[in-house]
C-alpha atoms as a PDB file:
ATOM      1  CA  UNK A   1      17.916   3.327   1.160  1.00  0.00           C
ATOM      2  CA  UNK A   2      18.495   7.078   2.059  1.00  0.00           C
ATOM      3  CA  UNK A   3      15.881   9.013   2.346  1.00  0.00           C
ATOM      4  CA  UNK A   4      14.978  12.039  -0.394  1.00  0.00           C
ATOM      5  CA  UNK A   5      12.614  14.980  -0.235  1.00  0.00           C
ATOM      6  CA  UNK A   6      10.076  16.500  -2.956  1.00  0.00           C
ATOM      7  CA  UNK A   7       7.373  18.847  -2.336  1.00  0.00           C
ATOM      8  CA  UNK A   8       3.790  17.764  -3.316  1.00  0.00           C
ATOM      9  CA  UNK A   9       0.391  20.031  -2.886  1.00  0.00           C
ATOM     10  CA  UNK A  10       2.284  22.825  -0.849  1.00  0.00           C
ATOM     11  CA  UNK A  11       4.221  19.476   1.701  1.00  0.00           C
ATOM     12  CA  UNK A  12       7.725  18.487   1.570  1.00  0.00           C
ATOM     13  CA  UNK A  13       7.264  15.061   0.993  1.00  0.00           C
ATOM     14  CA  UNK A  14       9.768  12.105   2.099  1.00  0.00           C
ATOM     15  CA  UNK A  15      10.738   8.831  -0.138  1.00  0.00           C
ATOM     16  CA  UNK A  16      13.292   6.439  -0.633  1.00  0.00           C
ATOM     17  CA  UNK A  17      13.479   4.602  -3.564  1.00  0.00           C
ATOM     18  CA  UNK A  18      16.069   1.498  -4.297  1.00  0.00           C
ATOM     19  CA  UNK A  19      18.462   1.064  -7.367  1.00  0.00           C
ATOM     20  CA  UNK A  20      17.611  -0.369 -10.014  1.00  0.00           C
ATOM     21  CA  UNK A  21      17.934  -4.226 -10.569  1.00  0.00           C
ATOM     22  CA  UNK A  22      21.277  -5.953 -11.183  1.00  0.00           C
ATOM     23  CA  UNK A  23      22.048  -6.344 -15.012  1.00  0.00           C
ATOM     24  CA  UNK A  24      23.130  -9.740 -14.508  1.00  0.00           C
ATOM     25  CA  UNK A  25      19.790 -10.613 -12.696  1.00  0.00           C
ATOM     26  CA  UNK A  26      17.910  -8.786 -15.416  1.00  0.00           C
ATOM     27  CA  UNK A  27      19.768 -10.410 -18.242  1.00  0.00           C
ATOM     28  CA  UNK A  28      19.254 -14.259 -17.422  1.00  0.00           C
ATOM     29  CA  UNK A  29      15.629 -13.507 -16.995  1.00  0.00           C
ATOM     30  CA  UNK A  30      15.313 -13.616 -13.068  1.00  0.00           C
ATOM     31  CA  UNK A  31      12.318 -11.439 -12.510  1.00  0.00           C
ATOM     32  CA  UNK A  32      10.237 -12.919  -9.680  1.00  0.00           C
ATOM     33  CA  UNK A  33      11.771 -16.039 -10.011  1.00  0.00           C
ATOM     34  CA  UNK A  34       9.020 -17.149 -12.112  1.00  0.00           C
ATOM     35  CA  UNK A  35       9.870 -20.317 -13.641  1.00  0.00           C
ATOM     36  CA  UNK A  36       7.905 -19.653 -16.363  1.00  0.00           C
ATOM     37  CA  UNK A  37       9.549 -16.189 -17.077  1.00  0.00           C
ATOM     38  CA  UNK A  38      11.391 -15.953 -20.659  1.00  0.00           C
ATOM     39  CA  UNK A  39      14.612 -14.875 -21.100  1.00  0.00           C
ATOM     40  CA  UNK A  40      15.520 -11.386 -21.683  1.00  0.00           C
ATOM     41  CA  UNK A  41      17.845  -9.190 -22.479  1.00  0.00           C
ATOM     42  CA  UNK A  42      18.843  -6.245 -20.813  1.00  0.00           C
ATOM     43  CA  UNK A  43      17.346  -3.244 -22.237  1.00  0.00           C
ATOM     44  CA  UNK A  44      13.917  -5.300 -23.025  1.00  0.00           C
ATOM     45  CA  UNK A  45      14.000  -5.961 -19.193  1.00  0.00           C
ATOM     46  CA  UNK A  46      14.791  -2.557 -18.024  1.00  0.00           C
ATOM     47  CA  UNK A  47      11.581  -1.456 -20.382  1.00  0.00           C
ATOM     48  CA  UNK A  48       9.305  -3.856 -19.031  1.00  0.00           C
ATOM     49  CA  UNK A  49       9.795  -4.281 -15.401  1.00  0.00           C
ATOM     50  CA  UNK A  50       7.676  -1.953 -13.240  1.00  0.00           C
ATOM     51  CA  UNK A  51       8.365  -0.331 -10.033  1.00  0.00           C
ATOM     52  CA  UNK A  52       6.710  -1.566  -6.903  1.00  0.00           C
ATOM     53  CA  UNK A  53       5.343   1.770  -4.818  1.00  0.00           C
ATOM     54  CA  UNK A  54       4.127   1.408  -1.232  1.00  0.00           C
ATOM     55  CA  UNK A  55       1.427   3.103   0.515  1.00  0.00           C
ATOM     56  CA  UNK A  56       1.280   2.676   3.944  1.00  0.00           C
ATOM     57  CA  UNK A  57      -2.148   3.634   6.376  1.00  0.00           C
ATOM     58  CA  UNK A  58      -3.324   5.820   8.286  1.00  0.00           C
ATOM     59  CA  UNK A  59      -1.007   6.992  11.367  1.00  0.00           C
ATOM     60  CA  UNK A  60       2.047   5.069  10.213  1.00  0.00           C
ATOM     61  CA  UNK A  61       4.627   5.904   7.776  1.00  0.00           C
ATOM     62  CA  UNK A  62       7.172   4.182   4.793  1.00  0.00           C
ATOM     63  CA  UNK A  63       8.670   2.938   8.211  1.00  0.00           C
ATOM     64  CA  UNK A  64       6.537  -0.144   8.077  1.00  0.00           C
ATOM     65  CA  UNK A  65       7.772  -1.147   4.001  1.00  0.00           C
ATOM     66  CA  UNK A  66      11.211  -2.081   5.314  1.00  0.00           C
ATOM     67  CA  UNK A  67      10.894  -5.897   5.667  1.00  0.00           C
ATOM     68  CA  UNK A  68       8.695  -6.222   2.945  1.00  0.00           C
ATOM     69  CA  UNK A  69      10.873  -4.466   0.748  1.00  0.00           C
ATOM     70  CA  UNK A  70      13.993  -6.108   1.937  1.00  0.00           C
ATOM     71  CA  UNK A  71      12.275  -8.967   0.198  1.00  0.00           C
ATOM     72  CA  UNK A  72      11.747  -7.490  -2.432  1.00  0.00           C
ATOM     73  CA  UNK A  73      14.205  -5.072  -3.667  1.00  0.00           C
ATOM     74  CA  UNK A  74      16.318  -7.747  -5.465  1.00  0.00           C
ATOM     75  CA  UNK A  75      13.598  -8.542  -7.537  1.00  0.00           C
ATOM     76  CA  UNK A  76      12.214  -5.147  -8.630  1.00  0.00           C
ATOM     77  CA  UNK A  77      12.453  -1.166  -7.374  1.00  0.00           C
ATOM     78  CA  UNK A  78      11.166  -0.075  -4.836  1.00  0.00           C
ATOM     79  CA  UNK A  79       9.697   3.162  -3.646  1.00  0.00           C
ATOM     80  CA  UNK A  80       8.125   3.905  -0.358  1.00  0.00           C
ATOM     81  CA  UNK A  81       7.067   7.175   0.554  1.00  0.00           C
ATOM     82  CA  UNK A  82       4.823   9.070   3.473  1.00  0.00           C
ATOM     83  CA  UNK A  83       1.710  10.385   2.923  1.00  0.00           C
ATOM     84  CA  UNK A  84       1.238  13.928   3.416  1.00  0.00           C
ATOM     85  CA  UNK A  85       1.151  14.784   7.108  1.00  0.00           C
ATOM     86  CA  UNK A  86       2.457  11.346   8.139  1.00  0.00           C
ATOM     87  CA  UNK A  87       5.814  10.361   8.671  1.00  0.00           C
ATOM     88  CA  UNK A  88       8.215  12.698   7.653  1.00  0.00           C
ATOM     89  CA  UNK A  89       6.027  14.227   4.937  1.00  0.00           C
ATOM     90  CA  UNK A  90       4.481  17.202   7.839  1.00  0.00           C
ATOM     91  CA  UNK A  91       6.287  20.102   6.556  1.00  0.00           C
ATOM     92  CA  UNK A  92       4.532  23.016   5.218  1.00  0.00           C
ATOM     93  CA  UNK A  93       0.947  23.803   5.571  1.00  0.00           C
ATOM     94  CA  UNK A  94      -1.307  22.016   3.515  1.00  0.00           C
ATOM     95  CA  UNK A  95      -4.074  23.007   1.507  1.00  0.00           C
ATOM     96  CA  UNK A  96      -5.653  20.524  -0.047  1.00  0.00           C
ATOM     97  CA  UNK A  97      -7.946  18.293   1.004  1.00  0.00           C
ATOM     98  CA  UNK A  98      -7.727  14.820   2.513  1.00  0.00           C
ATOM     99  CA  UNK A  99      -9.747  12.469   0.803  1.00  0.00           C
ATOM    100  CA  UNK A 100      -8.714   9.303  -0.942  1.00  0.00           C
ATOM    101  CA  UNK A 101      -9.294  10.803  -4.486  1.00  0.00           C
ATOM    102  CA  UNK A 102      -6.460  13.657  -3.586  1.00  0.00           C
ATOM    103  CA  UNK A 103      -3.953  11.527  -1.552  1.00  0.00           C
ATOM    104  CA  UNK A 104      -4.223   9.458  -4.921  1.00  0.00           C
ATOM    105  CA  UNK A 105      -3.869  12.686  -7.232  1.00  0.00           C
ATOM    106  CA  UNK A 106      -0.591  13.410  -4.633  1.00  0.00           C
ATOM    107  CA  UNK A 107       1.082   9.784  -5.612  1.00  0.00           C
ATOM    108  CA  UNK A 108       0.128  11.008  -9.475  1.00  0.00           C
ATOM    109  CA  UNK A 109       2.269  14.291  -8.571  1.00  0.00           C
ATOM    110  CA  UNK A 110       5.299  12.232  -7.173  1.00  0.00           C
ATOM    111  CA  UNK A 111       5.421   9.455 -10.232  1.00  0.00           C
ATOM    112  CA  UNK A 112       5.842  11.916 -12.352  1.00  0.00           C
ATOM    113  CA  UNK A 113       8.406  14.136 -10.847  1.00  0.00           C
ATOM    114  CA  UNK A 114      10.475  10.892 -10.617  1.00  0.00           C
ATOM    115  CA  UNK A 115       9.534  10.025 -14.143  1.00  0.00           C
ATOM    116  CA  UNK A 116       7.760   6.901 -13.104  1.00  0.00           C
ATOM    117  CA  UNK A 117       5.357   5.263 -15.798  1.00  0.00           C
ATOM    118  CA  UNK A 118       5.192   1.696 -14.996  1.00  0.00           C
ATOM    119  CA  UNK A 119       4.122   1.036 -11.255  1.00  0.00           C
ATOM    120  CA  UNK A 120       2.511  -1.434  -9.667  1.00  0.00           C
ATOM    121  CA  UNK A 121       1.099   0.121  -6.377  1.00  0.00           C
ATOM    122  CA  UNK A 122       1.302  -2.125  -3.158  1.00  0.00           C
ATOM    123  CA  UNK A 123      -1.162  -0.222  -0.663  1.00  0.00           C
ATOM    124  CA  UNK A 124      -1.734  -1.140   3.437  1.00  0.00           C
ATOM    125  CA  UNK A 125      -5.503  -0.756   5.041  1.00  0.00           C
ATOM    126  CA  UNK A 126      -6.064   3.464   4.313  1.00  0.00           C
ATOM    127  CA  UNK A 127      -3.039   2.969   1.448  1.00  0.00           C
ATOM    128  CA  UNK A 128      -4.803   0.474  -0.188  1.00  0.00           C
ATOM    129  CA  UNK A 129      -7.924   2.625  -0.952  1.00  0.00           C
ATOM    130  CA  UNK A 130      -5.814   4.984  -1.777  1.00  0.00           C
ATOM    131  CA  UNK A 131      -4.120   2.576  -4.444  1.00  0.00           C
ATOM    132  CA  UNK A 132      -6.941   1.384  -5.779  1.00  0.00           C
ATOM    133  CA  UNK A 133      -8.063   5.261  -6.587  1.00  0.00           C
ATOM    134  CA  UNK A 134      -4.604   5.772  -8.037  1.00  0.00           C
ATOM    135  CA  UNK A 135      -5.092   2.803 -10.408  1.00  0.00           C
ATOM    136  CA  UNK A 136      -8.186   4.296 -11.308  1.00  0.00           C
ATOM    137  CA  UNK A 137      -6.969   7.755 -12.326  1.00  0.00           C
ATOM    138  CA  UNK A 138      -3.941   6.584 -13.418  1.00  0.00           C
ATOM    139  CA  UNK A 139      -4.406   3.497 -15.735  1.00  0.00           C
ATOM    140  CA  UNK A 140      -1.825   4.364 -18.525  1.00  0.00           C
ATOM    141  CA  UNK A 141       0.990   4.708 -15.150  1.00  0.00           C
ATOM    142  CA  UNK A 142      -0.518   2.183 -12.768  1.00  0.00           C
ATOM    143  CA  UNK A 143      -0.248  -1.600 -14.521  1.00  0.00           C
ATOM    144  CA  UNK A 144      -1.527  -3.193 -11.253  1.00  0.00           C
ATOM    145  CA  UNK A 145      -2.813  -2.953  -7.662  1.00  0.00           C
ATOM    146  CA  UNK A 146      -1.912  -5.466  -4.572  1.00  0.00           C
ATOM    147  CA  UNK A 147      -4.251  -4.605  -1.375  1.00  0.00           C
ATOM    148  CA  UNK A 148      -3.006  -5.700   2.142  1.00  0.00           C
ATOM    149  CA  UNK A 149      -5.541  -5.445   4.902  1.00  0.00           C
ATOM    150  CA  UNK A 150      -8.052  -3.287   2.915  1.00  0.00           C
ATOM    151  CA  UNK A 151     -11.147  -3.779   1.972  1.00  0.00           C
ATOM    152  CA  UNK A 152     -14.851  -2.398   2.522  1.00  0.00           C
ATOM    153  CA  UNK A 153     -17.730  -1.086   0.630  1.00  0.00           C
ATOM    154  CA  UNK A 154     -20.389  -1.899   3.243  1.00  0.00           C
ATOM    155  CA  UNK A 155     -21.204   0.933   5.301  1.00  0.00           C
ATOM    156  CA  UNK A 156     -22.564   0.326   9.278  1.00  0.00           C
ATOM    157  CA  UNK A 157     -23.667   3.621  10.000  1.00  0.00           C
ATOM    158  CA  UNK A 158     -23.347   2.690  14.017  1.00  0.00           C
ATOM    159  CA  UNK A 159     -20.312   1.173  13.598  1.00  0.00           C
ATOM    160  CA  UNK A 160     -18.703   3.983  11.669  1.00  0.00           C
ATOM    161  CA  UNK A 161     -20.379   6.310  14.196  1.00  0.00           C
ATOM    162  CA  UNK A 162     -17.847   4.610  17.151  1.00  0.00           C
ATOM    163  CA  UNK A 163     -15.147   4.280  14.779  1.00  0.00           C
ATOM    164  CA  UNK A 164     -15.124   7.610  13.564  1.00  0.00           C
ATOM    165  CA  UNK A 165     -15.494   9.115  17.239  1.00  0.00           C
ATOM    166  CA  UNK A 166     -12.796   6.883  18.779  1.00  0.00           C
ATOM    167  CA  UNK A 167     -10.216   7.996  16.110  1.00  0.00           C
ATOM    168  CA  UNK A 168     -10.819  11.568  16.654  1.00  0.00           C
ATOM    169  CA  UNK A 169     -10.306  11.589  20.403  1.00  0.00           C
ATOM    170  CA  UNK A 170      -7.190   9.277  19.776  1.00  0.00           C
ATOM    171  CA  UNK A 171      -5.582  12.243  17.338  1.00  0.00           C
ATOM    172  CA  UNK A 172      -6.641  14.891  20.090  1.00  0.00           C
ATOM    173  CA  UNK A 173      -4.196  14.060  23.144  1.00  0.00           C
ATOM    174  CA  UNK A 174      -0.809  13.206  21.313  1.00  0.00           C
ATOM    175  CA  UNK A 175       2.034  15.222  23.604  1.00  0.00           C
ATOM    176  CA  UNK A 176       5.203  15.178  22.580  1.00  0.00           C
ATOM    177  CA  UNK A 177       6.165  13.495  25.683  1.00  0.00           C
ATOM    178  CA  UNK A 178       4.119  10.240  25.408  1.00  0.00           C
ATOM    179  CA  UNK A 179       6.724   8.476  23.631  1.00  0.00           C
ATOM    180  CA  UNK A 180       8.624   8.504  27.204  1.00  0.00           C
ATOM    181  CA  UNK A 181       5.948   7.020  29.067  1.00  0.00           C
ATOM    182  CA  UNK A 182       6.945   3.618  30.477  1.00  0.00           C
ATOM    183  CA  UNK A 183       5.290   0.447  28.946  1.00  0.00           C
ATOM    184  CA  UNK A 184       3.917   2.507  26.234  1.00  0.00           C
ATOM    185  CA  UNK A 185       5.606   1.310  23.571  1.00  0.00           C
ATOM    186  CA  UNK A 186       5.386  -1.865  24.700  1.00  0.00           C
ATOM    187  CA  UNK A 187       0.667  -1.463  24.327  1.00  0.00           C
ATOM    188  CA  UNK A 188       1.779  -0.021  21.092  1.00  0.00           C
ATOM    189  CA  UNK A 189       3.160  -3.071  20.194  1.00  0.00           C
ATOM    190  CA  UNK A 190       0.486  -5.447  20.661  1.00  0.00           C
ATOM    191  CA  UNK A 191      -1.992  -3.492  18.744  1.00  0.00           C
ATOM    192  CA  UNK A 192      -3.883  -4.631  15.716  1.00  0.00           C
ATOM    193  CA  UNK A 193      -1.722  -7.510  15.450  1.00  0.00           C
ATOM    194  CA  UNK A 194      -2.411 -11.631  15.988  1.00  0.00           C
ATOM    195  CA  UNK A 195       1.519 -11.525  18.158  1.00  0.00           C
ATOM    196  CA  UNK A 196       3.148  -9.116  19.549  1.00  0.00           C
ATOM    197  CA  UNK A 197       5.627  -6.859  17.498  1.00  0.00           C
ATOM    198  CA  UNK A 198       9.368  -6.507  18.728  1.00  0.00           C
ATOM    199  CA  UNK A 199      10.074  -3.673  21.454  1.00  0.00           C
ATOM    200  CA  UNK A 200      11.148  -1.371  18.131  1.00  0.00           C
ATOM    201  CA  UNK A 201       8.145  -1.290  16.064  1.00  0.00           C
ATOM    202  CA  UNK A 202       6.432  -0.760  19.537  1.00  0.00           C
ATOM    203  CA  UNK A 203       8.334   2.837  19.919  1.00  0.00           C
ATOM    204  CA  UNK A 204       8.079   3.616  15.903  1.00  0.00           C
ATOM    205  CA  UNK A 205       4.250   2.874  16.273  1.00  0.00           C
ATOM    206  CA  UNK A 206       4.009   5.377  18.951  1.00  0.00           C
ATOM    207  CA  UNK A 207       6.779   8.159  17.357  1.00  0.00           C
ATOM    208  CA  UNK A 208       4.117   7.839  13.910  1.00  0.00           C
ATOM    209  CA  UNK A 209       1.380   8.200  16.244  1.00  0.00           C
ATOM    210  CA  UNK A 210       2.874  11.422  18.119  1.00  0.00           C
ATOM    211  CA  UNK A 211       4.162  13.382  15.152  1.00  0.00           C
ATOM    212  CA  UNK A 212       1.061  12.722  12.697  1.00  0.00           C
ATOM    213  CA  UNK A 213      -0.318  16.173  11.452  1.00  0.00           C
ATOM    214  CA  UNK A 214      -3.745  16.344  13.532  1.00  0.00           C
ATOM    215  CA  UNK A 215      -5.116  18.119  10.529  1.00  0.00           C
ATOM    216  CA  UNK A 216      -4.176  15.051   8.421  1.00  0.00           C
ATOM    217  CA  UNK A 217      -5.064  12.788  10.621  1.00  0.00           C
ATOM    218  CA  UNK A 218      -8.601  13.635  11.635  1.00  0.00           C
ATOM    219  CA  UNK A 219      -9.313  14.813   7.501  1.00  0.00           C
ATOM    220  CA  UNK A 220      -8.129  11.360   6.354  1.00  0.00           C
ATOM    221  CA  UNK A 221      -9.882   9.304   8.746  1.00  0.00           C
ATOM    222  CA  UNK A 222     -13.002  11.662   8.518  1.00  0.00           C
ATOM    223  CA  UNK A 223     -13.216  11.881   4.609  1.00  0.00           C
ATOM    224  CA  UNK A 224     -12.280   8.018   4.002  1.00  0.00           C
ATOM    225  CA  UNK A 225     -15.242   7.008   6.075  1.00  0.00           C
ATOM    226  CA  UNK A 226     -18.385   9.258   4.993  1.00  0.00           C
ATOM    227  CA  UNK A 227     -21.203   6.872   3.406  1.00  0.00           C
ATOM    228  CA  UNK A 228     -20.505   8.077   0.526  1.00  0.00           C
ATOM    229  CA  UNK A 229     -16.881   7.668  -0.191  1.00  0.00           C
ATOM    230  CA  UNK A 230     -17.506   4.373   1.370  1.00  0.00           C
ATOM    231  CA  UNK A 231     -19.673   2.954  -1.511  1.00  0.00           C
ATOM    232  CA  UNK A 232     -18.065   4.914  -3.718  1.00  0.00           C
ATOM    233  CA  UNK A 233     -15.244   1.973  -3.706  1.00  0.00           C
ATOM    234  CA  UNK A 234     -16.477  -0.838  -4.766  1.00  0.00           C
ATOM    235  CA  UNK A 235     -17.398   1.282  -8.239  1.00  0.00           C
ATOM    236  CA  UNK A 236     -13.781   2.079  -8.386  1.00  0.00           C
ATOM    237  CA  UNK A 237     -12.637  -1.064  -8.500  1.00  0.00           C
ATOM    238  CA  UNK A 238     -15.570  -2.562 -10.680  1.00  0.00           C
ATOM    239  CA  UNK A 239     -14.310   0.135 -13.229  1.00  0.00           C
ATOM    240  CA  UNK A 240     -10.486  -1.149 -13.100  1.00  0.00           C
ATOM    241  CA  UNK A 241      -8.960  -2.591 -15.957  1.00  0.00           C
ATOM    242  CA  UNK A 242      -5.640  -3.132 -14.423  1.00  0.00           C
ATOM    243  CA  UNK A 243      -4.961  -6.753 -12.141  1.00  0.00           C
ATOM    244  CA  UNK A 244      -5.704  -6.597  -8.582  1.00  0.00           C
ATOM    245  CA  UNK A 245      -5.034  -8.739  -5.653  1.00  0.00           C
ATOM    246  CA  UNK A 246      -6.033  -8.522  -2.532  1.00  0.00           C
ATOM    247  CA  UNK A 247      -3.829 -10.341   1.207  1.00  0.00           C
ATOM    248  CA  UNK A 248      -6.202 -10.585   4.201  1.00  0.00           C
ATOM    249  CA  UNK A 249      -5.126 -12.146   7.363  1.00  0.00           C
ATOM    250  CA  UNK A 250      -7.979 -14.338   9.405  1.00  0.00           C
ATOM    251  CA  UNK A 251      -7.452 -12.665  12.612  1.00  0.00           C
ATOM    252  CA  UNK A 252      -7.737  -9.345  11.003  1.00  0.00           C
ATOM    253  CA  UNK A 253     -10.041  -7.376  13.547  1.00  0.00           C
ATOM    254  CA  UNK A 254      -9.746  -4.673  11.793  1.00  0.00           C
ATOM    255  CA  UNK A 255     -10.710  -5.324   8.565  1.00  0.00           C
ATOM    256  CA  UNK A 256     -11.848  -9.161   8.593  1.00  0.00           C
ATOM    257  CA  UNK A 257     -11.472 -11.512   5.783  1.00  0.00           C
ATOM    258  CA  UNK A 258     -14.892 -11.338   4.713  1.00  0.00           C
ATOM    259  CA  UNK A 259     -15.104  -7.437   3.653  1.00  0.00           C
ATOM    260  CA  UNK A 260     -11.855  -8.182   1.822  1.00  0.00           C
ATOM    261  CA  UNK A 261     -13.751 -10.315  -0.056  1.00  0.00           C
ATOM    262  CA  UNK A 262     -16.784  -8.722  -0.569  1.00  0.00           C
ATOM    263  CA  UNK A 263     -14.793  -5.378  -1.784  1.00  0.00           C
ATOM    264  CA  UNK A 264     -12.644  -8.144  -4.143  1.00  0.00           C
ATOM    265  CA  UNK A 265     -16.139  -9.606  -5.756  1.00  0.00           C
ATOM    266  CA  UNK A 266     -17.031  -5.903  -7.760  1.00  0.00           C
ATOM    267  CA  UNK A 267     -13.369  -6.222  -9.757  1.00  0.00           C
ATOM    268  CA  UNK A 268     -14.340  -7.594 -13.518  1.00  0.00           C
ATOM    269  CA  UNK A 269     -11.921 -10.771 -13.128  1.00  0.00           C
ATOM    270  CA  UNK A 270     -14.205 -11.948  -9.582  1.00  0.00           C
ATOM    271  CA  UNK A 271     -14.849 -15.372 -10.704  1.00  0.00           C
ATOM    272  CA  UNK A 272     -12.322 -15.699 -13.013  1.00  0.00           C
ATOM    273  CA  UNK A 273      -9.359 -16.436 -10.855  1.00  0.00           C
ATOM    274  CA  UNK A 274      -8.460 -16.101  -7.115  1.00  0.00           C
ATOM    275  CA  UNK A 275      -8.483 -12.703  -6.023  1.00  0.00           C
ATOM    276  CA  UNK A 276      -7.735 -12.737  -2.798  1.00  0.00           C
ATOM    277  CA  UNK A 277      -4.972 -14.840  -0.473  1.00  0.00           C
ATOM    278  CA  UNK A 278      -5.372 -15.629   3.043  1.00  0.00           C
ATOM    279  CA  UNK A 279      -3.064 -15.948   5.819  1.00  0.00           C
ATOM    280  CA  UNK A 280      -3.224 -17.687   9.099  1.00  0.00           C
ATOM    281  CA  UNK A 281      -1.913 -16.895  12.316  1.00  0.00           C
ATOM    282  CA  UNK A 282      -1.998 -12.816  11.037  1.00  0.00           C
ATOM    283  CA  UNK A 283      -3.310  -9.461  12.292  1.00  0.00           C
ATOM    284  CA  UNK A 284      -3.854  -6.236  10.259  1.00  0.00           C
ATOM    285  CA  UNK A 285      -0.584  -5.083  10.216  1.00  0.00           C
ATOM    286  CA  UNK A 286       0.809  -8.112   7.687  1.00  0.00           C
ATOM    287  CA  UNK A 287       3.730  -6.728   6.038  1.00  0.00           C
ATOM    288  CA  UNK A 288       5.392  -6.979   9.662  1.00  0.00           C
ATOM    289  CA  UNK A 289       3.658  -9.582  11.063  1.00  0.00           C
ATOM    290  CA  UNK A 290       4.691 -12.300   8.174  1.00  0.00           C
ATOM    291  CA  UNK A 291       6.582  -9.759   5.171  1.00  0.00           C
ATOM    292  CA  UNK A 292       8.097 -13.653   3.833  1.00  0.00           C
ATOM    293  CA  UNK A 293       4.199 -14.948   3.322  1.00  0.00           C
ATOM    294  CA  UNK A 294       3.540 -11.453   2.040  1.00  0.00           C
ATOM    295  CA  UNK A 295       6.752 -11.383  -0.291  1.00  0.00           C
ATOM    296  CA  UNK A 296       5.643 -14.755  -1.563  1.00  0.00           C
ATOM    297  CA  UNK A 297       1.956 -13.614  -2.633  1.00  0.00           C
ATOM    298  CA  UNK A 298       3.435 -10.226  -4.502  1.00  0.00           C
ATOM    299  CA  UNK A 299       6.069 -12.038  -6.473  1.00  0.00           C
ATOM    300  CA  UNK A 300       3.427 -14.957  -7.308  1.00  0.00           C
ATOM    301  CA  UNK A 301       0.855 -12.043  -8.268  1.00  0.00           C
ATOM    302  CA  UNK A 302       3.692 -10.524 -10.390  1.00  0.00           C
ATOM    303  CA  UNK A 303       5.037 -13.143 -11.698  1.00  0.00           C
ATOM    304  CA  UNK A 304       1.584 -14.551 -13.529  1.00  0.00           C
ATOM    305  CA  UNK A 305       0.517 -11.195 -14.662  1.00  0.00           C
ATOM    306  CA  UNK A 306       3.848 -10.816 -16.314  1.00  0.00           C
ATOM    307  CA  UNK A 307       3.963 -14.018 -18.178  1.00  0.00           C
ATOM    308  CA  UNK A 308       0.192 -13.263 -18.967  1.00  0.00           C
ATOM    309  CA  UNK A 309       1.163 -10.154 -20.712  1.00  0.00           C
ATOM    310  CA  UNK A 310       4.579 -12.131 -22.353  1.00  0.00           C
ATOM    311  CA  UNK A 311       2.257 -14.253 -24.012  1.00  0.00           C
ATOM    312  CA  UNK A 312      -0.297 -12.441 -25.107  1.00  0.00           C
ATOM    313  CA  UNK A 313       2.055 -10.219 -26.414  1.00  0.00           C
ATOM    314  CA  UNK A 314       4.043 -13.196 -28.119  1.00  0.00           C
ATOM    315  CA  UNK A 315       0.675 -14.391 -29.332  1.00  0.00           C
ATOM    316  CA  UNK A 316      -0.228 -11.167 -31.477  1.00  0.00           C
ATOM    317  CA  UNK A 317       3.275 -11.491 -32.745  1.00  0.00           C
ATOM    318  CA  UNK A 318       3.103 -14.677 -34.051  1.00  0.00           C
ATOM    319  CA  UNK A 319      -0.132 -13.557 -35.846  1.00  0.00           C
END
């Protein structure tokens, strides 16, 4: 994928986005290798099929899609994209705010420039929040939501205290020059994650870290944690219509398995059927640590809600 600019709220954002899907593939009715999918033809395909758009979390960029998506793209589009003052998407001075509801009103922004009306959204710890917002204010765009390593809803108020003041001494002292420091990347590595990451996503961990917008930064993690917003989620998502699914990993220290859950019980279809898959073996940063296991759960998620909406619509049809 190359990579392509758009400016958003006042910031030249950056996104890559894949081709569309091989008329071949589309035409015998491969979409998620479902076995259950029906057969197709092309133009009913093209119609139907929605585009998968990542959202990665806070102080990391589209960077971290790539395997995931690599899985993916043959199966449906793909666009990944950095969140305003992350990645590549810190030039120009920004002037709105940094909240979950306007990260989500950016995405808005971007799916329509590119003319984008059938999305599911595929959102990483921060970027799932964000997501599920987007789903919220979007339903008529957004036909679905897949969470990985998000959750929440509960708020600690000592906990959040720590959390809160940790994160904003970590944005304070980012020199340019740390990226050179010896073993660095290697720490960098080993963070948030069950096994260690290869030497490279040690050194693009720390080269998201360095070149975050501090503004960004401290007003995402800052307005994303207030008591407020905090319980504010779990209304979002009881007030979803749209599918949602949710990927924890067990050794998650970050956001463990349980709030995952807990955050996955206010959705109207709790109950109904399996919300949320677990893996073993996994940290919070998933899509690297095990992008096949992950790649497996979306298709399988996509795959059922399809055929659920084939059939229904095949139902009223037949009526």
């Amino acid at each position: 994928m190359n990579m392509l600019t758009t400016q958003i709220s006042g910031v030249v954002h950056a996104y890559e986005l894949t081709g569309d899907l091989a008329m071949g593939d589309l035409a015998m009715g491969n979409l998620a290798q479902s076995p259950i999918t029906p057969h197709l033809s092309p133009s009913d395909a093209t119609q139907s099929h929605p585009t998968l758009v990542f959202i990665h979390g806070w102080l990391l960029s589209r960077a971290y899609w790539q395997p995931l998506v690599e899985q993916l793209s043959g199966h449906y589009r793909c666009l990944t994209y950095d969140l305003r003052g992350f990645g590549e998407s810190v030039q120009g001075k920004s002037t709105t705010a940094y909240h979950l509801r306007a990260y989500a009103q950016d995405l808005g922004q971007l799916l329509k420039q590119l003319n984008l009306d059938n999305v599911w959204l595929v959102g990483h710890s921060l970027g799932g929040s964000i997501a599920l917002w987007a789903a919220y204010l979007l339903p008529q765009q957004v036909k679905g939501v897949i969470c990985i390593n998000a959750g929440g809803g509960i708020y600690l108020p000592q906990a959040f205290a720590k959390f809160r003041t940790a994160g904003q001494q970590m944005v304070k002292f980012r020199p340019s020059w740390l990226p050179a420091v010896p073993l660095l990347p290697r720490i960098f590595s080993r963070l948030m994650v069950n096994q260690p990451l290869g030497p490279d996503w040690g050194k693009q961990r720390l080269r998201d870290f360095v070149r975050a917008d501090r503004q960004a930064a401290e007003g995402a993690l800052l307005d994303s944690t207030t008591c407020e917003e905090v319980h504010r989620l779990p209304q979002i998502v009881g007030q979803l219509t749209q599918p949602i699914h949710f990927i924890t990993a067990a050794q998650d220290q970050i956001m463990p398995p349980r709030y995952v859950r807990y955050l996955a019980s206010f959705h109207p279809s709790f109950g109904q059927e399996s919300l949320v898959s677990e893996l073993s073996d996994c940290g919070h940063m998933a899509m690297v640590e095990q992008p096949e296991a992950v790649a497996e759960v979306v298709l399988s998620t996509l795959a059922t809600d399809w055929a659920t909406d084939w059939a229904t619509d095949t139902d009223w049809q037949c009526r």
